[in-house]
PDB file of N, CA and C in Angstrom:
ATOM      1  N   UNK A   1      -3.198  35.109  12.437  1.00  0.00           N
ATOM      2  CA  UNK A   1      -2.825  35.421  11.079  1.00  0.00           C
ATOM      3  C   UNK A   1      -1.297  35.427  10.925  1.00  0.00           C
ATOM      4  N   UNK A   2      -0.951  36.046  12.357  1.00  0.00           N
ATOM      5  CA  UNK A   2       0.893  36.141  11.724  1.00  0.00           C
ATOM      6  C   UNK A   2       1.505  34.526  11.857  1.00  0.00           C
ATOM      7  N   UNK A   3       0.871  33.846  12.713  1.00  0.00           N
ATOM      8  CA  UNK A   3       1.546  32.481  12.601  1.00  0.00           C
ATOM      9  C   UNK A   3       1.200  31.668  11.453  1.00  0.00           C
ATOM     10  N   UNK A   4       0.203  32.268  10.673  1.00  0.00           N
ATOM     11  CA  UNK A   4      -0.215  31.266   9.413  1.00  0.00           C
ATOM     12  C   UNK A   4       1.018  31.667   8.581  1.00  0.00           C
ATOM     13  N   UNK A   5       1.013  33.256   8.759  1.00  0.00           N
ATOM     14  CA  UNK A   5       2.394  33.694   7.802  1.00  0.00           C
ATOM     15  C   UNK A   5       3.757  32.549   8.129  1.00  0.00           C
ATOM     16  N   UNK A   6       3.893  32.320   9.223  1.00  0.00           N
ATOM     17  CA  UNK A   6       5.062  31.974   9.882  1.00  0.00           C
ATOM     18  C   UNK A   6       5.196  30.827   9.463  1.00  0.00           C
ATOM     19  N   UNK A   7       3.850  29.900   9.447  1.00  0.00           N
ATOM     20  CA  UNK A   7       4.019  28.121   8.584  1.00  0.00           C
ATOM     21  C   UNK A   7       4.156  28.190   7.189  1.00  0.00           C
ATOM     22  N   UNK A   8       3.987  29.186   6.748  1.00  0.00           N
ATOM     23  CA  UNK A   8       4.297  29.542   5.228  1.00  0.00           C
ATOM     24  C   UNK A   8       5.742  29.810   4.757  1.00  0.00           C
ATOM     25  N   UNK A   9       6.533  30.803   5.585  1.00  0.00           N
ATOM     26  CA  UNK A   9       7.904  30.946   5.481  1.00  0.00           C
ATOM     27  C   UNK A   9       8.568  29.945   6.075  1.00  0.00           C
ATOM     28  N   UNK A  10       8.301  29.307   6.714  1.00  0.00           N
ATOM     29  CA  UNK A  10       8.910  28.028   7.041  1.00  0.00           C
ATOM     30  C   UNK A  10       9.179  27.239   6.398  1.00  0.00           C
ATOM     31  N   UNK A  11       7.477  27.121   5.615  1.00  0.00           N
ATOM     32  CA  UNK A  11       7.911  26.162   4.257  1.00  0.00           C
ATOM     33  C   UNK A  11       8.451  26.282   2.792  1.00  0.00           C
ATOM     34  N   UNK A  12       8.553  27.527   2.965  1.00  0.00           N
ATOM     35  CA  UNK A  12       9.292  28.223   1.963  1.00  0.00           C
ATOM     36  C   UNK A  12      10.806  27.963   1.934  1.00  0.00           C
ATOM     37  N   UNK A  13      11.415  28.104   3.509  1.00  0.00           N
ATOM     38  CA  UNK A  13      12.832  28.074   3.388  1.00  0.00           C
ATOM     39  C   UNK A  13      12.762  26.167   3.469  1.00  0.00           C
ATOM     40  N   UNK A  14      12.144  25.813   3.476  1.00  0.00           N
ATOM     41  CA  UNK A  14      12.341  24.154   3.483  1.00  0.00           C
ATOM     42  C   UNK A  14      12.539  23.992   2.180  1.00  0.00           C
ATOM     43  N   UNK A  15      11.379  24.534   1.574  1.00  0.00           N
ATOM     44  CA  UNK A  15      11.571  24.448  -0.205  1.00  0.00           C
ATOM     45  C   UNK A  15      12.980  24.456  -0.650  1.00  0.00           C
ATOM     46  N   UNK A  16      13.747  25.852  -0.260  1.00  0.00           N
ATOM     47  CA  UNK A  16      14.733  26.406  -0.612  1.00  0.00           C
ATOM     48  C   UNK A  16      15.760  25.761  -0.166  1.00  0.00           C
ATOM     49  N   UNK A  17      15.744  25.449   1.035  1.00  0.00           N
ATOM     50  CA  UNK A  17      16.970  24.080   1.585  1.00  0.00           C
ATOM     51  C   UNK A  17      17.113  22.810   0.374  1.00  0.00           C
ATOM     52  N   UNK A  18      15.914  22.038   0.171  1.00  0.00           N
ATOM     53  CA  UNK A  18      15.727  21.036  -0.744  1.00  0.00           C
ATOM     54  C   UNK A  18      16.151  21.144  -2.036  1.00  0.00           C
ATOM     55  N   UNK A  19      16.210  22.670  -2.917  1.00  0.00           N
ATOM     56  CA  UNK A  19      16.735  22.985  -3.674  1.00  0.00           C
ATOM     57  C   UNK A  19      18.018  23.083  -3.824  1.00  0.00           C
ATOM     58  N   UNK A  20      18.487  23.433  -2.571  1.00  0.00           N
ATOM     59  CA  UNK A  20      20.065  24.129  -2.858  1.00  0.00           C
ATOM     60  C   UNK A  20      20.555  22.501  -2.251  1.00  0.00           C
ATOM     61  N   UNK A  21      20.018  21.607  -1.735  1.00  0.00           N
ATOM     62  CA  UNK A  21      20.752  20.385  -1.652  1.00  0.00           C
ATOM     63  C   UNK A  21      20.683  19.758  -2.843  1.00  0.00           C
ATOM     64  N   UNK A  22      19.645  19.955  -3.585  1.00  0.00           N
ATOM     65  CA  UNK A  22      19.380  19.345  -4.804  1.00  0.00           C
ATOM     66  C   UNK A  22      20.420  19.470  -5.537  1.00  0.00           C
ATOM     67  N   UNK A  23      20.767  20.658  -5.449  1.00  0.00           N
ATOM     68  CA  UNK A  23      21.943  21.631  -6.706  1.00  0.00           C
ATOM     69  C   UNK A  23      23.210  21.331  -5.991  1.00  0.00           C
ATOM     70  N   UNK A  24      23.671  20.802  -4.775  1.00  0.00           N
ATOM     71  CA  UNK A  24      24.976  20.843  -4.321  1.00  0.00           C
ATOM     72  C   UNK A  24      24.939  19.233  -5.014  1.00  0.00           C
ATOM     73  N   UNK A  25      23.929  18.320  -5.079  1.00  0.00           N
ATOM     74  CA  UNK A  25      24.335  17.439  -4.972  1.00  0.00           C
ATOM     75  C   UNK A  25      24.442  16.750  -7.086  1.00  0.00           C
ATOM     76  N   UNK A  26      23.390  17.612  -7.507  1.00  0.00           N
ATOM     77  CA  UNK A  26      24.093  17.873  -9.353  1.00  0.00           C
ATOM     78  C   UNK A  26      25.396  18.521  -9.825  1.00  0.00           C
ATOM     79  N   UNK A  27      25.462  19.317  -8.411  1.00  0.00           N
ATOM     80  CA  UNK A  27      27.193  19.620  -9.212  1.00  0.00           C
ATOM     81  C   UNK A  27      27.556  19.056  -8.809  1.00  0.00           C
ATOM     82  N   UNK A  28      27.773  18.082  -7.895  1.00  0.00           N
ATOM     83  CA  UNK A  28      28.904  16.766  -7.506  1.00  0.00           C
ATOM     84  C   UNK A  28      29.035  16.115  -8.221  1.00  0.00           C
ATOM     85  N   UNK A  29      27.878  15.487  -8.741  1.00  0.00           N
ATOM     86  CA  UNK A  29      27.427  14.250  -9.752  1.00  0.00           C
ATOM     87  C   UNK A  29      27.710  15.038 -11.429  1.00  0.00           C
ATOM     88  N   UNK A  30      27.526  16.121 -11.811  1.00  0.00           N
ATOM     89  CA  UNK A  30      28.539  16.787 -13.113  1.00  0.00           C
ATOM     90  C   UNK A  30      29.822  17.193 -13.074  1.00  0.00           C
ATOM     91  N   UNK A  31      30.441  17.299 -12.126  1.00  0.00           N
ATOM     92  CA  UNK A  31      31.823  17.358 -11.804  1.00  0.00           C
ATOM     93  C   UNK A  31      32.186  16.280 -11.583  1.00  0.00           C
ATOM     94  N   UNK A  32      31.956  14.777 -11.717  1.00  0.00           N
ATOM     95  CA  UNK A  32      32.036  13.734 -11.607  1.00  0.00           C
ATOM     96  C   UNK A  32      32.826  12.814 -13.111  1.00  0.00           C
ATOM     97  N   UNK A  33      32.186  13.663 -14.015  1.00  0.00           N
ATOM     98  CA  UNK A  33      33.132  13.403 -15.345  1.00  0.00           C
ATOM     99  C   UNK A  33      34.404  13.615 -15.464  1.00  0.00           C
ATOM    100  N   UNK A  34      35.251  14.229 -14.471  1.00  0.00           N
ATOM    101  CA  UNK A  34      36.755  14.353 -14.700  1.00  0.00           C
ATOM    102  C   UNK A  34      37.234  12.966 -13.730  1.00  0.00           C
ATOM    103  N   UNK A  35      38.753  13.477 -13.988  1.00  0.00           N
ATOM    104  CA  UNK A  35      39.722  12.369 -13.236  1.00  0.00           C
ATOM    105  C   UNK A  35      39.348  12.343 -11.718  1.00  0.00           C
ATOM    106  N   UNK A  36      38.864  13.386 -11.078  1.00  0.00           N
ATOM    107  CA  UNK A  36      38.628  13.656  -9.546  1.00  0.00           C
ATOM    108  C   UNK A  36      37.819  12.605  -8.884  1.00  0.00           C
ATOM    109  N   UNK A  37      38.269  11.610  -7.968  1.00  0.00           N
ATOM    110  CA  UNK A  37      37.694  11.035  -6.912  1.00  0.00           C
ATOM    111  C   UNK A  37      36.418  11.721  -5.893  1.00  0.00           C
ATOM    112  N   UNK A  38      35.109  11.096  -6.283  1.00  0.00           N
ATOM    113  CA  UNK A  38      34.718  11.753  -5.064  1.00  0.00           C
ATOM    114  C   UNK A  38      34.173  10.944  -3.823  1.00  0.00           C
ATOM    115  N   UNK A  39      34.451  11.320  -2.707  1.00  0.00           N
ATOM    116  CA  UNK A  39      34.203  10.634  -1.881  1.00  0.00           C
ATOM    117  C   UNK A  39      32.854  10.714  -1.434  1.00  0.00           C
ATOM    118  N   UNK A  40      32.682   9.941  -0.587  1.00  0.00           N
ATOM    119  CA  UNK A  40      31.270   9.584   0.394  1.00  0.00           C
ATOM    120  C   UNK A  40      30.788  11.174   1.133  1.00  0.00           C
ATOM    121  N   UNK A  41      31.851  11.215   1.718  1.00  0.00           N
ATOM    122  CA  UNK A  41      31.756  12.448   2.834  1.00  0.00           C
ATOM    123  C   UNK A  41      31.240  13.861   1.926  1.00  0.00           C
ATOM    124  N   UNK A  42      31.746  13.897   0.165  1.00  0.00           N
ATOM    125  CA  UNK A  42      31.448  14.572  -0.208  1.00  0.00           C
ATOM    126  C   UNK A  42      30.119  15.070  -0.452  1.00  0.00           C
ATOM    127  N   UNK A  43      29.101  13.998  -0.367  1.00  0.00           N
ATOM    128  CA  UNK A  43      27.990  14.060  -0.697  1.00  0.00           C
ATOM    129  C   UNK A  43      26.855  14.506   0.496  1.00  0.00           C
ATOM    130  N   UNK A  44      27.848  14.443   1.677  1.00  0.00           N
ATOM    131  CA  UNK A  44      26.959  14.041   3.154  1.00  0.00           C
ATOM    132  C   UNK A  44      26.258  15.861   3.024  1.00  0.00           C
ATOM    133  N   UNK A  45      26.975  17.189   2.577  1.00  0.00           N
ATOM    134  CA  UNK A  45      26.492  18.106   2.790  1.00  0.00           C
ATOM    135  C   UNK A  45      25.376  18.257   1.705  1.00  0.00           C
ATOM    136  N   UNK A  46      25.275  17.848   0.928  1.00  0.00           N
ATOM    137  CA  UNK A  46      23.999  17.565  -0.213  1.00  0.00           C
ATOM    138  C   UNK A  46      22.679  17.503   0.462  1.00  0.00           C
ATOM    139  N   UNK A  47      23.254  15.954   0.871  1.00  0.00           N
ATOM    140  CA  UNK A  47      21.880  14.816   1.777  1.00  0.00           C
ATOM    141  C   UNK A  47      21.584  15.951   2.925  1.00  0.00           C
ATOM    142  N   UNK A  48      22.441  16.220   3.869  1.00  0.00           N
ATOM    143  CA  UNK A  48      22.405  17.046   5.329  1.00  0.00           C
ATOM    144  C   UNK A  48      21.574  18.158   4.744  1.00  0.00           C
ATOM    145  N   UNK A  49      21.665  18.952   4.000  1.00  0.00           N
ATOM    146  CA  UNK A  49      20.935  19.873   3.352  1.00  0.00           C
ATOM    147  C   UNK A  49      19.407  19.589   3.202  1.00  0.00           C
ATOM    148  N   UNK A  50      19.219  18.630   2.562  1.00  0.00           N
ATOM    149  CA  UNK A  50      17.840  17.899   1.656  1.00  0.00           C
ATOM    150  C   UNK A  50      16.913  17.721   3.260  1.00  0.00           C
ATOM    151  N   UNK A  51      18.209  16.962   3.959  1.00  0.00           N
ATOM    152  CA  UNK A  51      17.197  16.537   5.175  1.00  0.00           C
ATOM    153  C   UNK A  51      16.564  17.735   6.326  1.00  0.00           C
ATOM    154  N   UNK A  52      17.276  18.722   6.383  1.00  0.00           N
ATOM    155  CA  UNK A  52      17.218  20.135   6.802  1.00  0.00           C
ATOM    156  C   UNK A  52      15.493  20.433   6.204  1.00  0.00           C
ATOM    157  N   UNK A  53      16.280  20.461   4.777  1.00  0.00           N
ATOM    158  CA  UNK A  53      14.893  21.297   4.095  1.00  0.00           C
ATOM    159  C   UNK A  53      13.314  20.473   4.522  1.00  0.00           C
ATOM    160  N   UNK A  54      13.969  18.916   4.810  1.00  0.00           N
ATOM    161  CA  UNK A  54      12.511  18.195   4.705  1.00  0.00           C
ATOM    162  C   UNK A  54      11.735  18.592   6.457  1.00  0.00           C
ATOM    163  N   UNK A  55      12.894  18.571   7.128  1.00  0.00           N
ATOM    164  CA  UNK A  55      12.657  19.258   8.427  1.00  0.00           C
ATOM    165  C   UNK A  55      11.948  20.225   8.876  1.00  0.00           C
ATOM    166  N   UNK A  56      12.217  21.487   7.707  1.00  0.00           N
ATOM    167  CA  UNK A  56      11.588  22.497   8.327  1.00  0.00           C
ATOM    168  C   UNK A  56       9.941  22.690   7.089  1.00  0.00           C
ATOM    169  N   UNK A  57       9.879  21.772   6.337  1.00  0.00           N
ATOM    170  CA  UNK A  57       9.083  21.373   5.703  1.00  0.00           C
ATOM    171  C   UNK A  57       7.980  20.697   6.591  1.00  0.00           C
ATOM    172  N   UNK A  58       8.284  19.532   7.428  1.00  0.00           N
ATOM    173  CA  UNK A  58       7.572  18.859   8.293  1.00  0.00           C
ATOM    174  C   UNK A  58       7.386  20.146   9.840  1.00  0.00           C
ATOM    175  N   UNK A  59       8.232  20.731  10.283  1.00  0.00           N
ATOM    176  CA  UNK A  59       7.770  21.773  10.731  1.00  0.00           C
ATOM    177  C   UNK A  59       6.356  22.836  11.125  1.00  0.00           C
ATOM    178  N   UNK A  60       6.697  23.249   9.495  1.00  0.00           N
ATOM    179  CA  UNK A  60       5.768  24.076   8.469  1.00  0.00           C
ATOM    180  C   UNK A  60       4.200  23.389   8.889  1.00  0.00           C
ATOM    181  N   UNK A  61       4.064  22.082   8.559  1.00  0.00           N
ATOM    182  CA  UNK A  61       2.812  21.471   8.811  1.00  0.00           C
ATOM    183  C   UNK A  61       2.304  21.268   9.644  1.00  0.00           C
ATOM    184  N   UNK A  62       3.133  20.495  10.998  1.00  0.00           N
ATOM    185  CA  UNK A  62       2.519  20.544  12.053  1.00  0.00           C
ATOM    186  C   UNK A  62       2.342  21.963  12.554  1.00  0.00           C
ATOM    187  N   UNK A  63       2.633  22.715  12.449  1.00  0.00           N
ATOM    188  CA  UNK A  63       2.473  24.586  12.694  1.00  0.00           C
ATOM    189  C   UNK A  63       0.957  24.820  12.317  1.00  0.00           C
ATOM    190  N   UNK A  64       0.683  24.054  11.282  1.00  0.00           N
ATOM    191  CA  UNK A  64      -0.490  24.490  10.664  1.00  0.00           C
ATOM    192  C   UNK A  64      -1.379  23.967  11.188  1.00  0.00           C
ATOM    193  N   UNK A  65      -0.957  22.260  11.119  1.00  0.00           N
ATOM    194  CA  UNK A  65      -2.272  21.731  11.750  1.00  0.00           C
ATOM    195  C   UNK A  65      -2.461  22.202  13.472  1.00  0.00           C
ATOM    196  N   UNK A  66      -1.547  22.465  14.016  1.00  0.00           N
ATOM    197  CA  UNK A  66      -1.809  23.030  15.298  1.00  0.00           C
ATOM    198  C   UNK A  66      -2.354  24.359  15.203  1.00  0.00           C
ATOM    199  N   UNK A  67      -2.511  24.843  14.472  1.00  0.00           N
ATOM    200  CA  UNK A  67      -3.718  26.380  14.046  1.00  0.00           C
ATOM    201  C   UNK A  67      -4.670  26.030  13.834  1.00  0.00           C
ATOM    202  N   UNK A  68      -4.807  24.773  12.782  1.00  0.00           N
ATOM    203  CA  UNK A  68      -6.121  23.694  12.614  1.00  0.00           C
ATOM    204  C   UNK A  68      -6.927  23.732  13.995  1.00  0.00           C
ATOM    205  N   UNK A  69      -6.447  23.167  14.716  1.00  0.00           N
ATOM    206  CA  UNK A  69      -6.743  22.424  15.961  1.00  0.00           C
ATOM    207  C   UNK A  69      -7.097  23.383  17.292  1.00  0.00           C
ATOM    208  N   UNK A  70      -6.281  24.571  17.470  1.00  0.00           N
ATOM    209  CA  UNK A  70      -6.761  25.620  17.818  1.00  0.00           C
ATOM    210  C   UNK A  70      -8.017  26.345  17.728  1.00  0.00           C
ATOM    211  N   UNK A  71      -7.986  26.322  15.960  1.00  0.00           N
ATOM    212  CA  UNK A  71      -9.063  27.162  16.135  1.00  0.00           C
ATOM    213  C   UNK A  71     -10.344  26.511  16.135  1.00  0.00           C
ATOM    214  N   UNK A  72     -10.062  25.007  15.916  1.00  0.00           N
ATOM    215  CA  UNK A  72     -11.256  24.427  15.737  1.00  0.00           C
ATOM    216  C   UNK A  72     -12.304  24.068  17.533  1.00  0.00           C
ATOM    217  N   UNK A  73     -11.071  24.043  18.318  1.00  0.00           N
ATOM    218  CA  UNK A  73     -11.521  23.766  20.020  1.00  0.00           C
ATOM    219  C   UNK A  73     -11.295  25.204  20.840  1.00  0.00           C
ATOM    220  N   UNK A  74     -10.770  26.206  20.027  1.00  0.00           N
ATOM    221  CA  UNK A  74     -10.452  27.038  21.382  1.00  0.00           C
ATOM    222  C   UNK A  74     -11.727  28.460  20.314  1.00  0.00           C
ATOM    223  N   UNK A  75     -12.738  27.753  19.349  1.00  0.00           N
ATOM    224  CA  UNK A  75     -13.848  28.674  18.464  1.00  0.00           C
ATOM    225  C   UNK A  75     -15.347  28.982  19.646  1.00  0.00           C
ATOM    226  N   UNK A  76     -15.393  30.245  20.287  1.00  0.00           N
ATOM    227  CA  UNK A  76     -16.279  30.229  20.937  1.00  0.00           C
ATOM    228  C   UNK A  76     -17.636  29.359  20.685  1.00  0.00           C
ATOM    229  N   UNK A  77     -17.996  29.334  18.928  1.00  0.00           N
ATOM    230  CA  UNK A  77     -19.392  29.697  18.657  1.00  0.00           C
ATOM    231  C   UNK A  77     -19.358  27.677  17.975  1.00  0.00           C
ATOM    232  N   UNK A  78     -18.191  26.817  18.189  1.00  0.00           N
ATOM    233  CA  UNK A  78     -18.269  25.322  17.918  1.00  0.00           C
ATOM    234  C   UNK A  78     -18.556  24.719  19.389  1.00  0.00           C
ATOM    235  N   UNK A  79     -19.873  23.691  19.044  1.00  0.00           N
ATOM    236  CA  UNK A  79     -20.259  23.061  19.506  1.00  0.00           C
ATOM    237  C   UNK A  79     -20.056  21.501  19.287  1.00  0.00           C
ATOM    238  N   UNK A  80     -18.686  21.736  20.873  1.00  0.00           N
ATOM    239  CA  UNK A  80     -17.939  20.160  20.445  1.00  0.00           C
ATOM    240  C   UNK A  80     -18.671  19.310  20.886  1.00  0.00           C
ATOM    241  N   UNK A  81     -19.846  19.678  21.795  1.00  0.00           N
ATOM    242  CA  UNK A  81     -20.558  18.512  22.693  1.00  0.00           C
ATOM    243  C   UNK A  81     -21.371  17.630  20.956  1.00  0.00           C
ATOM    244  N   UNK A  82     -21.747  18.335  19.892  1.00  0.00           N
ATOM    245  CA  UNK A  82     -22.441  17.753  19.344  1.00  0.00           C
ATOM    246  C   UNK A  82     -21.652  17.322  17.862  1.00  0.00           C
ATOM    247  N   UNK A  83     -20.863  17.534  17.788  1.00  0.00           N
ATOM    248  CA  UNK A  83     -19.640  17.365  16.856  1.00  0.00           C
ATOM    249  C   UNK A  83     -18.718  15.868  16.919  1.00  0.00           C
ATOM    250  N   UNK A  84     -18.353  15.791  18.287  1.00  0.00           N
ATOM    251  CA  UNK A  84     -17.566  14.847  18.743  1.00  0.00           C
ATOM    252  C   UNK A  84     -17.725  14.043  20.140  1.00  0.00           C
ATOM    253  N   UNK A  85     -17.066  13.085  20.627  1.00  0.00           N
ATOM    254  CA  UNK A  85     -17.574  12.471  21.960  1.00  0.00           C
ATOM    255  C   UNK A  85     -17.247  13.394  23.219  1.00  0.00           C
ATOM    256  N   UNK A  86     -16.699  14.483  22.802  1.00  0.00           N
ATOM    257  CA  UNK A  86     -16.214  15.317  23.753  1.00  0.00           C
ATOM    258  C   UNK A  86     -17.310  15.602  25.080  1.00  0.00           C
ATOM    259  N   UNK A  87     -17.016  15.395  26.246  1.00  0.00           N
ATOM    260  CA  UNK A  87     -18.319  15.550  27.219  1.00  0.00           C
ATOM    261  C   UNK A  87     -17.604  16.023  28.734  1.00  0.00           C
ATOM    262  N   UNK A  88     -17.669  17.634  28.641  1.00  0.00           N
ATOM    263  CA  UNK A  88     -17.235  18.497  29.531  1.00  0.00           C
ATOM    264  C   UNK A  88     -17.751  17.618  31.264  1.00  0.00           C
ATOM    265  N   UNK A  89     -18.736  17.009  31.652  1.00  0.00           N
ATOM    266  CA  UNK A  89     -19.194  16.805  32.374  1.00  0.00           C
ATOM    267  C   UNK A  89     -19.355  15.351  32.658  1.00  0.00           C
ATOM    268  N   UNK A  90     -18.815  15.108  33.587  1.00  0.00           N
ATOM    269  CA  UNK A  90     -19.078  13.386  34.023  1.00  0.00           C
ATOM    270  C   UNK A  90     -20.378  13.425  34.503  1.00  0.00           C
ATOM    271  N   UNK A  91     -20.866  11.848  34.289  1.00  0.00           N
ATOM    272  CA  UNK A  91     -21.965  11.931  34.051  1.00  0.00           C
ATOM    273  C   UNK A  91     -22.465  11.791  35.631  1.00  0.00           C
ATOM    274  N   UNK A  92     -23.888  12.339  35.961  1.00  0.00           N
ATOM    275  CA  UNK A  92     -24.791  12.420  37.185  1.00  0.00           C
ATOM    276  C   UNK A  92     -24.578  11.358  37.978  1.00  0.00           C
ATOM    277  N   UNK A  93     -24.362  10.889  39.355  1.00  0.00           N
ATOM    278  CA  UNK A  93     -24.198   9.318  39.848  1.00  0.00           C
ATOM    279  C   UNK A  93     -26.159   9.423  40.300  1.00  0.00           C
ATOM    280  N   UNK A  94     -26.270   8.144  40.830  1.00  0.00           N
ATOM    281  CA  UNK A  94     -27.603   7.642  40.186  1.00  0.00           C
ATOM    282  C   UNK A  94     -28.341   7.338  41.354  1.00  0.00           C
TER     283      UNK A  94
END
């Protein structure tokens, strides 16, 4: 339960990264109407931001699906023999 919490705040602050790159990178582009030059480099903490957020966004998911996956093979009462090709036992020699 606490790690489901944990892929949740994860993706929360990803959210929040993506936002605040979002917003560094509208006030560049509205401060852009004056005489001021802006450069390339100016923008890189925008993007660096966005890509952060998508990071801990992609994070967030595989977190989850590895809880997926957990609980689906490590569930006392699932029966993988009849579910999937899964086959604990090589087979009898003859």
């Amino acid at each position: 339960m606490l790690t489901t919490i944990l892929a949740y705040v994860i993706a929360l602050a990803g959210v929040v990264m993506i936002a605040a790159g979002a917003w560094d990178l509208f006030t560049l582009v509205a401060d852009a109407d004056n005489e001021t030059v802006q450069e390339v480099s100016d923008y890189a903490m925008g993007i660096g931001t966005i890509a952060t957020g998508l990071a801990l966004v992609g994070l967030a998911q595989a977190l989850r699906l590895l809880l997926k996956i957990n609980a689906r093979v490590f569930t006392p009462t699932a029966n993988l023999a009849e579910t999937s090709a899964y086959d604990p036992l090589p087979p009898e020699p003859r």
